[in-house]
N, C-alpha and C. Protein backbone atom coordinates (compact mmCIF):
# COMPACT_ATOMS: atom_id res chain seq x y z
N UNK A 1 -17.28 -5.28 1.53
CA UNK A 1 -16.50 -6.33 0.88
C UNK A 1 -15.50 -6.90 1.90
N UNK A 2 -15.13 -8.26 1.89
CA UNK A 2 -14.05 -8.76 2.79
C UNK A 2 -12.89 -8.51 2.37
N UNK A 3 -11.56 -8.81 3.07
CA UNK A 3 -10.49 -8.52 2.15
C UNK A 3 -10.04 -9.96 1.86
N UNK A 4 -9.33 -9.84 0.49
CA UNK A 4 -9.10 -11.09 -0.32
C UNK A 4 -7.66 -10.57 -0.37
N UNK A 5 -6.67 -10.21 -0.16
CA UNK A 5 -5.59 -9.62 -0.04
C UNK A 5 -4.92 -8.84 0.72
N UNK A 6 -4.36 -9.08 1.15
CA UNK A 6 -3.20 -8.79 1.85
C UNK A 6 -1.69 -8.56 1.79
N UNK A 7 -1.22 -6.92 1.78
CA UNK A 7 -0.09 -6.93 1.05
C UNK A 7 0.80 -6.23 1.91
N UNK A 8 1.64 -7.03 2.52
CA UNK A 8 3.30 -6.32 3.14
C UNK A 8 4.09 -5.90 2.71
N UNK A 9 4.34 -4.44 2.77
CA UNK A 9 5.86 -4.11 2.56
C UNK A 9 6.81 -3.62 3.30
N UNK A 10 7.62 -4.37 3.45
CA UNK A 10 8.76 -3.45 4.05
C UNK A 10 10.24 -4.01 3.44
N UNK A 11 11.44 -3.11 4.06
CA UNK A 11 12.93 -3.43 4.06
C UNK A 11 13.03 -4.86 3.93
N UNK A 12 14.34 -5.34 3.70
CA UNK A 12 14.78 -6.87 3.73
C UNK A 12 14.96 -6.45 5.53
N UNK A 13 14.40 -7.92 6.03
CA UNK A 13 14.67 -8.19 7.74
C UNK A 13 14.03 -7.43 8.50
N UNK A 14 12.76 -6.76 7.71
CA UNK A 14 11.71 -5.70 8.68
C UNK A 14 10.70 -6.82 9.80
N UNK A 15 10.90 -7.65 9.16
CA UNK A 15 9.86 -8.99 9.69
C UNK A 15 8.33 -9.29 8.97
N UNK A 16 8.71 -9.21 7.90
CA UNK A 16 7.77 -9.48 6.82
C UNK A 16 6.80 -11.11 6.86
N UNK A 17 8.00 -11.65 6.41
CA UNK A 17 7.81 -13.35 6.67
C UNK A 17 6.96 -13.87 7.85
N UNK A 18 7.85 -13.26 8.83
CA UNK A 18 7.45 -13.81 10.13
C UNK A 18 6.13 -13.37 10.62
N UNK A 19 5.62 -12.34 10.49
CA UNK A 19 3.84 -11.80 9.94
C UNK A 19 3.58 -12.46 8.97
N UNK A 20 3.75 -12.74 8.43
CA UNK A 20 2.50 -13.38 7.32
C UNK A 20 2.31 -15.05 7.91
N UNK A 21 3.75 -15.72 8.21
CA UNK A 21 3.47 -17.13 9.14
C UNK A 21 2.23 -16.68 10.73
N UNK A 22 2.27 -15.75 11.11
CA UNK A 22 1.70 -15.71 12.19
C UNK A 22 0.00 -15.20 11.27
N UNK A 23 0.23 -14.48 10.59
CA UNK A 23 -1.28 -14.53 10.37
C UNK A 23 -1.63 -15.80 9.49
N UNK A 24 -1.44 -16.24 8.98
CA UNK A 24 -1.86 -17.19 8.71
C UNK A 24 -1.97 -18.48 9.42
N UNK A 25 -1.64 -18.53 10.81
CA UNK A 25 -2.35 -18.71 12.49
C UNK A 25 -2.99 -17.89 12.96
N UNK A 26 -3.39 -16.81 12.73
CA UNK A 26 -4.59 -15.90 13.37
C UNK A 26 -5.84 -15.99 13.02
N UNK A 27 -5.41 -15.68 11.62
CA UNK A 27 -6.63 -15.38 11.07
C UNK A 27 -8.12 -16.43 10.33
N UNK A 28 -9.12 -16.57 10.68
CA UNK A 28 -9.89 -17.22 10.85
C UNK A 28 -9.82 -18.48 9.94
N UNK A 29 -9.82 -17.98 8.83
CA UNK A 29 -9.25 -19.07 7.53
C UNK A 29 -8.31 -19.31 7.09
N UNK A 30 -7.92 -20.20 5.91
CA UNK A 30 -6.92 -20.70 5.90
C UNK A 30 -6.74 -19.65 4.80
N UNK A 31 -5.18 -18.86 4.59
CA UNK A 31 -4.75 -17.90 3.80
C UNK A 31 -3.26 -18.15 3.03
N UNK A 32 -3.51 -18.12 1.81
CA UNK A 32 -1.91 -18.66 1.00
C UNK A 32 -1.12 -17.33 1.20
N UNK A 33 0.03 -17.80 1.33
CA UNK A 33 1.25 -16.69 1.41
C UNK A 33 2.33 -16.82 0.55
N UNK A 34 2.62 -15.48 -0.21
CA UNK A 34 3.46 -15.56 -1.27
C UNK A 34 4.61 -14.58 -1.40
N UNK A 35 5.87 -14.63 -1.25
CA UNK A 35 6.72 -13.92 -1.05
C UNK A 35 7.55 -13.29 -2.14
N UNK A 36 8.55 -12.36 -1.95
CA UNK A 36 9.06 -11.89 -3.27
C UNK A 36 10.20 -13.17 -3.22
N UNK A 37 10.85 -13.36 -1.79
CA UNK A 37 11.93 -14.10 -1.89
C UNK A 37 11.65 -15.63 -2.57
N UNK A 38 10.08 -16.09 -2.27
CA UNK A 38 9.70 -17.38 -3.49
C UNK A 38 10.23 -17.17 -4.26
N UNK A 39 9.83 -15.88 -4.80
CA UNK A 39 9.58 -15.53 -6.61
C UNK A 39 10.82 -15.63 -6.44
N UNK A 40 12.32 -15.05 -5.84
CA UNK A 40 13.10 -14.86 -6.39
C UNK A 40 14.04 -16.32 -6.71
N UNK A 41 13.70 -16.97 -5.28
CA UNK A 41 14.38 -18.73 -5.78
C UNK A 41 14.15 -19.25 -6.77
N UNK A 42 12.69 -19.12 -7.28
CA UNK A 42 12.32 -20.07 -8.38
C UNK A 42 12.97 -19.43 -9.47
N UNK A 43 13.42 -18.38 -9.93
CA UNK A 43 14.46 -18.12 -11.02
C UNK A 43 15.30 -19.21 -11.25
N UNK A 44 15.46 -19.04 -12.74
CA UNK A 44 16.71 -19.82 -12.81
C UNK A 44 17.85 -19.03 -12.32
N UNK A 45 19.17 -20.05 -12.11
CA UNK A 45 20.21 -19.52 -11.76
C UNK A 45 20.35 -17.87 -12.67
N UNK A 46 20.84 -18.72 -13.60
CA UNK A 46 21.17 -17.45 -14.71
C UNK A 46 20.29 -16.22 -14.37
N UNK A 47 19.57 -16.12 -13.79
CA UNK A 47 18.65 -14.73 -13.66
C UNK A 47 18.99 -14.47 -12.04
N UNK A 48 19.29 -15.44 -11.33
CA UNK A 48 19.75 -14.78 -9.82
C UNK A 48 21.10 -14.54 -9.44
N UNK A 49 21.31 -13.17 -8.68
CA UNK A 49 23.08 -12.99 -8.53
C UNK A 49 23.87 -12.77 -9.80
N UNK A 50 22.60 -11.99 -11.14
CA UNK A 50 23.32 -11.70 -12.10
C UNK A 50 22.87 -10.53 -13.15
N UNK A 51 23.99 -9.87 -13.53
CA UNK A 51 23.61 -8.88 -14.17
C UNK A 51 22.87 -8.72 -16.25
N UNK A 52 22.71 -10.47 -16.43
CA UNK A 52 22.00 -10.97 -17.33
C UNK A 52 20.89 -10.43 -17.63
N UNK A 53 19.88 -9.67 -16.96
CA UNK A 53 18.64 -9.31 -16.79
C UNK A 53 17.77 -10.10 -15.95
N UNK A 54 18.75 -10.31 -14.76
CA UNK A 54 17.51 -10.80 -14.31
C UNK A 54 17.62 -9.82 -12.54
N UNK A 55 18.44 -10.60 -11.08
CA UNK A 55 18.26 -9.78 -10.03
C UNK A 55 19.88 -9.84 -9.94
N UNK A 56 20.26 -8.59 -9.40
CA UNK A 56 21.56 -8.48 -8.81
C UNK A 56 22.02 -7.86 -7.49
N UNK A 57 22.77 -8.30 -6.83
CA UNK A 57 22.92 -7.86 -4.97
C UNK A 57 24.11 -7.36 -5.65
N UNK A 58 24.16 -5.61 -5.03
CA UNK A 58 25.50 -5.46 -4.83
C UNK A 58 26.63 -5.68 -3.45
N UNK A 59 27.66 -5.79 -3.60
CA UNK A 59 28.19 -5.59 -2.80
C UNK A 59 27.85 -4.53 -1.37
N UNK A 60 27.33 -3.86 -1.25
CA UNK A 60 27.19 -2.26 -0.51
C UNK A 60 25.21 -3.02 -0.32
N UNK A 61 24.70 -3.67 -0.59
CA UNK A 61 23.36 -3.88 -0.04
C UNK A 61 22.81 -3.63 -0.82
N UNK A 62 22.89 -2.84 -2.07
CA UNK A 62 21.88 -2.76 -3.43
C UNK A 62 22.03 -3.55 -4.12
N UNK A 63 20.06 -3.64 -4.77
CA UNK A 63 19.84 -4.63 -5.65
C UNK A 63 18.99 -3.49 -6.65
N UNK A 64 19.45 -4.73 -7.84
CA UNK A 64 19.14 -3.80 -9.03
C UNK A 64 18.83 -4.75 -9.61
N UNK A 65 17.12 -4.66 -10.24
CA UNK A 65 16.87 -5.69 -11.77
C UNK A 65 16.68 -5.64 -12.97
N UNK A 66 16.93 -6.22 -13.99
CA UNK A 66 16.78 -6.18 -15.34
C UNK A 66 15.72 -6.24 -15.76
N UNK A 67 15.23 -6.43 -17.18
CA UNK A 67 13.97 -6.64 -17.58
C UNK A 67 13.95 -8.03 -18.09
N UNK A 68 14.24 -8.94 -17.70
CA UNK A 68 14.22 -10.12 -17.57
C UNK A 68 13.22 -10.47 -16.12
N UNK A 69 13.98 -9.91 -15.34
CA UNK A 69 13.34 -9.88 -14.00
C UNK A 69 11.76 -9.50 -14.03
N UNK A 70 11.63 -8.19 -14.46
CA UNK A 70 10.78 -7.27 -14.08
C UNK A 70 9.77 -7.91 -15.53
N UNK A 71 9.85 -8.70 -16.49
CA UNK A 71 8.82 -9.13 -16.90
C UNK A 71 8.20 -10.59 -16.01
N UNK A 72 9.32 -11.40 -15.54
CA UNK A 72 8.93 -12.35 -15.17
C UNK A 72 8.54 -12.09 -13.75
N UNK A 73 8.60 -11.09 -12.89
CA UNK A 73 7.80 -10.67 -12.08
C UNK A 73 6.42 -10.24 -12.13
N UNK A 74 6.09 -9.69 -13.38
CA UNK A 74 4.94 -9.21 -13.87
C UNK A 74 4.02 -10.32 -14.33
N UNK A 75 4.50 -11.20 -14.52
CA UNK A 75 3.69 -12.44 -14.84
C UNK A 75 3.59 -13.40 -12.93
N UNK A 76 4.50 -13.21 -12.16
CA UNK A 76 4.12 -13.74 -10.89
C UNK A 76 3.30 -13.27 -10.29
N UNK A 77 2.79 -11.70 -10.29
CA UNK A 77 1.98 -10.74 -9.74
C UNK A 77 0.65 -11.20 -10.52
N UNK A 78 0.67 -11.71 -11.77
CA UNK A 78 -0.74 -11.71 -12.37
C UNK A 78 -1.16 -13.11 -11.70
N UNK A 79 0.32 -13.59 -12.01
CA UNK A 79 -0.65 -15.16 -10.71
C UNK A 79 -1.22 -15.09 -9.08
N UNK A 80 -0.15 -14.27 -8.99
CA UNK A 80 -0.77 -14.37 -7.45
C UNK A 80 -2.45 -13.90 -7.68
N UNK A 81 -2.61 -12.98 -8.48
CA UNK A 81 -4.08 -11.73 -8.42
C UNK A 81 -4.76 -12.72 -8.74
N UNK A 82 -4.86 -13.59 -9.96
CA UNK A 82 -5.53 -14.86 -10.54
C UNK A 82 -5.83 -16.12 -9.01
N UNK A 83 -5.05 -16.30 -8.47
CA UNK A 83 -5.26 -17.52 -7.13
C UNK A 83 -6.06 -16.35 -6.17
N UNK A 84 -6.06 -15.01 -6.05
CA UNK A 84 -7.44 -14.63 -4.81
C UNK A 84 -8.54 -14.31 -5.77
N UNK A 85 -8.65 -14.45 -7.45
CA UNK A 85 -9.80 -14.16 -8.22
C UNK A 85 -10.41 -15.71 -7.73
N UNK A 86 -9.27 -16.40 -7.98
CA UNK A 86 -10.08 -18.27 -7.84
C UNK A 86 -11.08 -18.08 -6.36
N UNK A 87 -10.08 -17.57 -5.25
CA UNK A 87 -11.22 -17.75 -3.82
C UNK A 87 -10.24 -17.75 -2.49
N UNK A 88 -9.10 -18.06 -3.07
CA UNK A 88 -8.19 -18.09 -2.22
C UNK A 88 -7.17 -17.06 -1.50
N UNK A 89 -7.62 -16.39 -0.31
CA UNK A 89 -7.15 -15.03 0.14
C UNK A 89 -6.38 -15.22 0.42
N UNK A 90 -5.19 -13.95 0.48
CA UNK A 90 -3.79 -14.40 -0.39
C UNK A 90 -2.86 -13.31 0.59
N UNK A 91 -1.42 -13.59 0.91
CA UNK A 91 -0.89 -12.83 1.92
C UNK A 91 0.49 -12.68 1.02
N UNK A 92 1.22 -11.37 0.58
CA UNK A 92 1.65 -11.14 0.06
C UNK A 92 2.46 -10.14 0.82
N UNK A 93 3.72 -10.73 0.62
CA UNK A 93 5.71 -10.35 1.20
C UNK A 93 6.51 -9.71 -0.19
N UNK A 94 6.46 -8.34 0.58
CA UNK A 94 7.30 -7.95 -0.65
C UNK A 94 8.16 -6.74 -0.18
N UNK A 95 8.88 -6.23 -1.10
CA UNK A 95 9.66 -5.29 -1.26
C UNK A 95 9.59 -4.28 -1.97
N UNK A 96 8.60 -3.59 -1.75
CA UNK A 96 9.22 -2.31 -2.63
C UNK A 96 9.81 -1.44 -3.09
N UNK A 97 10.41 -1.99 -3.75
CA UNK A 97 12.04 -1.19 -3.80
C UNK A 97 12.13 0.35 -5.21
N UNK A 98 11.01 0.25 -5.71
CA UNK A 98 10.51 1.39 -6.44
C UNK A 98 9.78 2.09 -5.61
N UNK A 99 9.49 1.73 -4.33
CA UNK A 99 8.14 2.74 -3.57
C UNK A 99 6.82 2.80 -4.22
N UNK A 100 6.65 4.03 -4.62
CA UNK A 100 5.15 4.50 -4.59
C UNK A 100 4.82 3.73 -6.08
N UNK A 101 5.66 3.33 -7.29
CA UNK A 101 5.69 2.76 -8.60
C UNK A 101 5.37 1.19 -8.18
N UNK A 102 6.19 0.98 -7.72
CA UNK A 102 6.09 -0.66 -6.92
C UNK A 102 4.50 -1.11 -6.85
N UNK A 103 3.85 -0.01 -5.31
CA UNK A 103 2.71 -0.30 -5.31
C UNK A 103 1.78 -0.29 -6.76
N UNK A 104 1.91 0.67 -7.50
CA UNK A 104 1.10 0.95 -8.14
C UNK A 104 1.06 -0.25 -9.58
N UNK A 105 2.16 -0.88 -9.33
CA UNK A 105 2.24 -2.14 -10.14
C UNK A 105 1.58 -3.19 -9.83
N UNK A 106 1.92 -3.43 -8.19
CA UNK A 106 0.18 -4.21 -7.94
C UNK A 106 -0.66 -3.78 -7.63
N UNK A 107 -1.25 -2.49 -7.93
CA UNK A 107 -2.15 -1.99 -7.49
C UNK A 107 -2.77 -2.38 -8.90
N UNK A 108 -2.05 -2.56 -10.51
CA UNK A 108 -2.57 -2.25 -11.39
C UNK A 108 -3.30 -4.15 -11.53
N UNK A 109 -1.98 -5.29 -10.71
CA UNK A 109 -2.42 -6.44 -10.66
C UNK A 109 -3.83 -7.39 -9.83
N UNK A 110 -3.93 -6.40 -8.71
CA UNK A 110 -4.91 -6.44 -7.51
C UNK A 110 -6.18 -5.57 -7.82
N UNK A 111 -6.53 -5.03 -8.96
CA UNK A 111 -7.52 -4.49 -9.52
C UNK A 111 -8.86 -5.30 -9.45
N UNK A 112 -10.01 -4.57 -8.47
CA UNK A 112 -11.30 -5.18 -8.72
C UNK A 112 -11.26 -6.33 -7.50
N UNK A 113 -9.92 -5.85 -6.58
CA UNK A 113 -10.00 -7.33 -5.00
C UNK A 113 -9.87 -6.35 -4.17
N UNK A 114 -10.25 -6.84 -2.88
CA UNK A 114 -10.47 -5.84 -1.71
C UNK A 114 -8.69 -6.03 -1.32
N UNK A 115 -7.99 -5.09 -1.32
CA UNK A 115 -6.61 -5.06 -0.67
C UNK A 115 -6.57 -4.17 0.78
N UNK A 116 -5.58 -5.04 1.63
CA UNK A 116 -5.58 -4.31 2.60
C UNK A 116 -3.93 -4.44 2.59
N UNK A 117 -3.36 -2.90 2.26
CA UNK A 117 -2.23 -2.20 2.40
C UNK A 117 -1.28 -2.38 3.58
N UNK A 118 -0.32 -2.82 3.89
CA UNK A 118 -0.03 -2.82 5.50
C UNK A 118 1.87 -2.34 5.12
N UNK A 119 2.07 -1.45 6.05
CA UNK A 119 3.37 -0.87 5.99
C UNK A 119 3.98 -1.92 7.03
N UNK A 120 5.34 -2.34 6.76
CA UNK A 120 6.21 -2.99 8.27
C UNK A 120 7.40 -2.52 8.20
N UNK A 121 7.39 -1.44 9.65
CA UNK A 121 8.37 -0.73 9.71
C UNK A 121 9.52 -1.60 10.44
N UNK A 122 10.47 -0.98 10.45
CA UNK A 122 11.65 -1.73 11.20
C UNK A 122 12.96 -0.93 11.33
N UNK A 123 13.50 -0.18 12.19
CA UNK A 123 14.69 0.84 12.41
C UNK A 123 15.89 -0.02 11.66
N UNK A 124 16.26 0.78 11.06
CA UNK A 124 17.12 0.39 10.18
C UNK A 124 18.48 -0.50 10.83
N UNK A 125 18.82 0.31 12.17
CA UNK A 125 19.62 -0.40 12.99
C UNK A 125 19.54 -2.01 13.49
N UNK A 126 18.02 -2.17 13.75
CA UNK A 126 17.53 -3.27 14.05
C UNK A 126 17.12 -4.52 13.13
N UNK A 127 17.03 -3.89 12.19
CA UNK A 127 17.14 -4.92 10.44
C UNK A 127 18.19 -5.34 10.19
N UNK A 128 18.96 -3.94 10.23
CA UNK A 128 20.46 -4.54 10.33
C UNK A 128 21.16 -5.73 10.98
N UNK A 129 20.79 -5.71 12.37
CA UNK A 129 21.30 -6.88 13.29
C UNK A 129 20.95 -8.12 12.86
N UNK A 130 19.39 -8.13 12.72
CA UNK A 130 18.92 -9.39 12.16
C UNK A 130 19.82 -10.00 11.12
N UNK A 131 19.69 -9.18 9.91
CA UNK A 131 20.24 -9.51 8.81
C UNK A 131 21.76 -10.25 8.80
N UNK A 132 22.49 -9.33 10.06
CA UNK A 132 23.71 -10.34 10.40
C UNK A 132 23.40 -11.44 11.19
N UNK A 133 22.54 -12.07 11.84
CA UNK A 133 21.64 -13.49 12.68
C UNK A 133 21.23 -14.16 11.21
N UNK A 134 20.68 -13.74 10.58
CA UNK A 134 19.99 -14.73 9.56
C UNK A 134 21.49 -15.44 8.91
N UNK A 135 22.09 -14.55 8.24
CA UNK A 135 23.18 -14.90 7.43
C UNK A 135 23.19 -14.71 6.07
N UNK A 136 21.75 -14.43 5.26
CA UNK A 136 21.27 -15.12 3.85
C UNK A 136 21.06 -13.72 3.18
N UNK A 137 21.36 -12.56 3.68
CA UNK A 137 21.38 -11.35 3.17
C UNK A 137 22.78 -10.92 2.53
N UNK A 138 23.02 -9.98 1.83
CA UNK A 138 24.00 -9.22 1.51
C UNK A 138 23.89 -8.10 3.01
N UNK A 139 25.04 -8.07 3.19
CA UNK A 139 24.84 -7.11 4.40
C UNK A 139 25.01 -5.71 3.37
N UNK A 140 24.53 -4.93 4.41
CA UNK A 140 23.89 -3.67 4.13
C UNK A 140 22.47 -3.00 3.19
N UNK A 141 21.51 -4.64 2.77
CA UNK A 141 20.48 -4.35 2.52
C UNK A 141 19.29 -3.49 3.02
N UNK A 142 19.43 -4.20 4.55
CA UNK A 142 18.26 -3.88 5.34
C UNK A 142 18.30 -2.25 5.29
N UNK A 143 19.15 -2.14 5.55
CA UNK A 143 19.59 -0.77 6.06
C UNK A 143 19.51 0.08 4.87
N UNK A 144 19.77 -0.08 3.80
CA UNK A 144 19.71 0.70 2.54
C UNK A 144 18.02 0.48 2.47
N UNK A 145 17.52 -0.51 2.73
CA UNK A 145 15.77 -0.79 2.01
C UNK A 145 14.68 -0.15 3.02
N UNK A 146 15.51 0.06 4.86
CA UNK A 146 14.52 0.49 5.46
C UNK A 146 13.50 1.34 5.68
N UNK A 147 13.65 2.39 4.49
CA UNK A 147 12.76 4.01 4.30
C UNK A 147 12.67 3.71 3.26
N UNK A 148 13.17 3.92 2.03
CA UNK A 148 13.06 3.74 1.05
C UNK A 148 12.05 3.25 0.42
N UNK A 149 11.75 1.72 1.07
CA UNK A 149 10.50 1.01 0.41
C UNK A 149 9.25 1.58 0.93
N UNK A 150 9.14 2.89 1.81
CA UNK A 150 8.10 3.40 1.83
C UNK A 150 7.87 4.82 1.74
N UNK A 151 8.83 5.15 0.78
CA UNK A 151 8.52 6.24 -0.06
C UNK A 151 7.62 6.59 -1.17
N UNK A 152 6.71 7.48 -0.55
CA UNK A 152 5.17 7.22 -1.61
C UNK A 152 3.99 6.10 -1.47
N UNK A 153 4.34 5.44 -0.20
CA UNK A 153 3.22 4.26 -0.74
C UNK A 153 2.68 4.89 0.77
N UNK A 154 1.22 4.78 0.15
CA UNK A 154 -0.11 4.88 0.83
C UNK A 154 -0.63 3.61 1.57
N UNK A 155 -0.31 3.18 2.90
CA UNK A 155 -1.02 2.50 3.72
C UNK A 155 -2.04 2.40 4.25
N UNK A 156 -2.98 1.11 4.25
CA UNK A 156 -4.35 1.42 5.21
C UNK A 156 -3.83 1.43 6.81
N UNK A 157 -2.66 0.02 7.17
CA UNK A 157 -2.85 0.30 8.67
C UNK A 157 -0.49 -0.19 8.30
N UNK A 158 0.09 0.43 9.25
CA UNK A 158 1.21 0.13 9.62
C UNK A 158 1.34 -0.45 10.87
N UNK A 159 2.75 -1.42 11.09
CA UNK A 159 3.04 -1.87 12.37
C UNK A 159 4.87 -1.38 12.09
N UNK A 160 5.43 -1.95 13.77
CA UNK A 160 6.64 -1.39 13.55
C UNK A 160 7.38 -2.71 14.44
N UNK A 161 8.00 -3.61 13.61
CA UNK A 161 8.88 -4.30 14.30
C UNK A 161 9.81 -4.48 15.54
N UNK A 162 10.51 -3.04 15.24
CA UNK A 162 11.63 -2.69 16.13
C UNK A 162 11.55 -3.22 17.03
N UNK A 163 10.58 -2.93 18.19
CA UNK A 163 10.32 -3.58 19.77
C UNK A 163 9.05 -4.09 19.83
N UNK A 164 8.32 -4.85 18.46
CA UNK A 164 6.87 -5.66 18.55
C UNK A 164 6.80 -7.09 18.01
N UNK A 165 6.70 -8.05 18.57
CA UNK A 165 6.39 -9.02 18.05
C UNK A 165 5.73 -9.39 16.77
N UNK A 166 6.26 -10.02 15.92
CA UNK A 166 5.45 -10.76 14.78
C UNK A 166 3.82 -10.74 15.16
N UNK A 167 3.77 -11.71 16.50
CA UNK A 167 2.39 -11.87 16.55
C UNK A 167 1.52 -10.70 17.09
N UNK A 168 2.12 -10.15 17.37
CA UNK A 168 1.30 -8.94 18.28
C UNK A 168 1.12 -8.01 17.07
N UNK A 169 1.83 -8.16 15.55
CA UNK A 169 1.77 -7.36 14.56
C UNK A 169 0.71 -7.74 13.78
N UNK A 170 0.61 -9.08 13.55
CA UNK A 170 -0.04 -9.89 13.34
C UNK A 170 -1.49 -9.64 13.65
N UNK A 171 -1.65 -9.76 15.09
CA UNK A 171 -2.80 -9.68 15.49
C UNK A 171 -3.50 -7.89 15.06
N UNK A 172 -2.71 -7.06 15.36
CA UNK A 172 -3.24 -6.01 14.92
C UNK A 172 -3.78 -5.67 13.22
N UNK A 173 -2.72 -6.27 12.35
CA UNK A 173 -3.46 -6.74 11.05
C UNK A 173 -4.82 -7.67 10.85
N UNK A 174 -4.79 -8.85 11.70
CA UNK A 174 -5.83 -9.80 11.23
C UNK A 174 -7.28 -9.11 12.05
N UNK A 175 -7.09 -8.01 13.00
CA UNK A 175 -7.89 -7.30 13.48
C UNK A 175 -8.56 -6.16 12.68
N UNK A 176 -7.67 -5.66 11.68
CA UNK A 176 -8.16 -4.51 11.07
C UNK A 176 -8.83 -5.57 9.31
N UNK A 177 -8.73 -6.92 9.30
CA UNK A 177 -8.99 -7.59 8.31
C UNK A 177 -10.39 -7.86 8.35
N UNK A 178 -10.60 -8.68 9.85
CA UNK A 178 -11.85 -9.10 10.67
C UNK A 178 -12.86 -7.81 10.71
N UNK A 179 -12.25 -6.78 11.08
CA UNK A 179 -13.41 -5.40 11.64
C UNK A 179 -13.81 -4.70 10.40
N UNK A 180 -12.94 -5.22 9.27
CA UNK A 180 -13.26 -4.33 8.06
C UNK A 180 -12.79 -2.91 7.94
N UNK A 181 -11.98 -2.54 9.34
CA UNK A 181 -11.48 -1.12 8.78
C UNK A 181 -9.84 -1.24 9.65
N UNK A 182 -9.29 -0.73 8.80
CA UNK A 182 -8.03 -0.51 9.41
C UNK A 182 -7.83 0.18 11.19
């Protein structure tokens, strides 16, 4: 089977984004990319930066969501799974911030598509820095999300930011996509 999916996880500022823009220059076809941070703009206000039920940043780098959130996430996950049922192989930025539950939530959405698992590591120190360059974080995310989001989750192939290029991460993913094995 080919893979019709493609799913990143790591920390906020592991270099998530910036892999999925580069594979989707690598890799042979053209591949949609869908992020948690989409999902999280298109909220309405009232559900972002609030403790309403929908997402909340704390102060200290934790985020915590309601079930406001976590249904209307559950309905973004069934879309994304629905656009690679249509034909369209699909590159997916996320966070797992439940770990091994996380996955298994799209594992329950990605049911019956070839997924290829990919861990993106990133030293917590070095997420960190970013995260103060970008600007658009709560500081002390990265650093709280950098292990964490891969507690329990089962990878086919990992890369590690710290001292690797996007594309060179990139390429080692769209390589284990192409060869069919991690």
């Amino acid at each position: 089977m080919t893979t019709q999916v493609i799913v990143l996880n790591g920390g906020s500022s592991s270099g998530k984004s910036g892999i999925a823009r580069c594979l989707q220059e690598v890799l042979p076809d053209p591949w949609l990319a869908f992020g948690i941070d989409g999902f999280v703009e298109s909220l309405p206000a009232s559900l972002q930066a609030s403790d309403a039920g929908g997402i909340e940043f704390a102060a200290d780098g934790g985020v915590s969501v309601g079930e406001e959130f976590t249904r209307l996430e559950a309905a973004w996950r069934a879309g994304v799974a629905a656009t690679a049922w249509a034909g369209a192989p699909v590159i997916i930025d996320d966070v797992f911030l439940g770990g091994a539950h996380s996955q298994e939530r799209w594992r329950e959405s990605l049911t019956g598509l070839d997924v290829l698992w990919v861990g993106v590591r990133c030293e917590a120190a070095v997420a960190a820095g970013r995260e103060i360059v970008r600007g658009d974080r709560t500081r002390g995310m990265a650093e709280k999300q950098a292990e964490i989001v891969h507690q329990g989750v089962v990878y086919d192939i990992e890369v590690d930011t710290t001292r690797t290029e996007s594309l060179d991460c990139a390429r080692a993913i769209a390589e284990a996509v192409v060869s069919g094995s991690p």
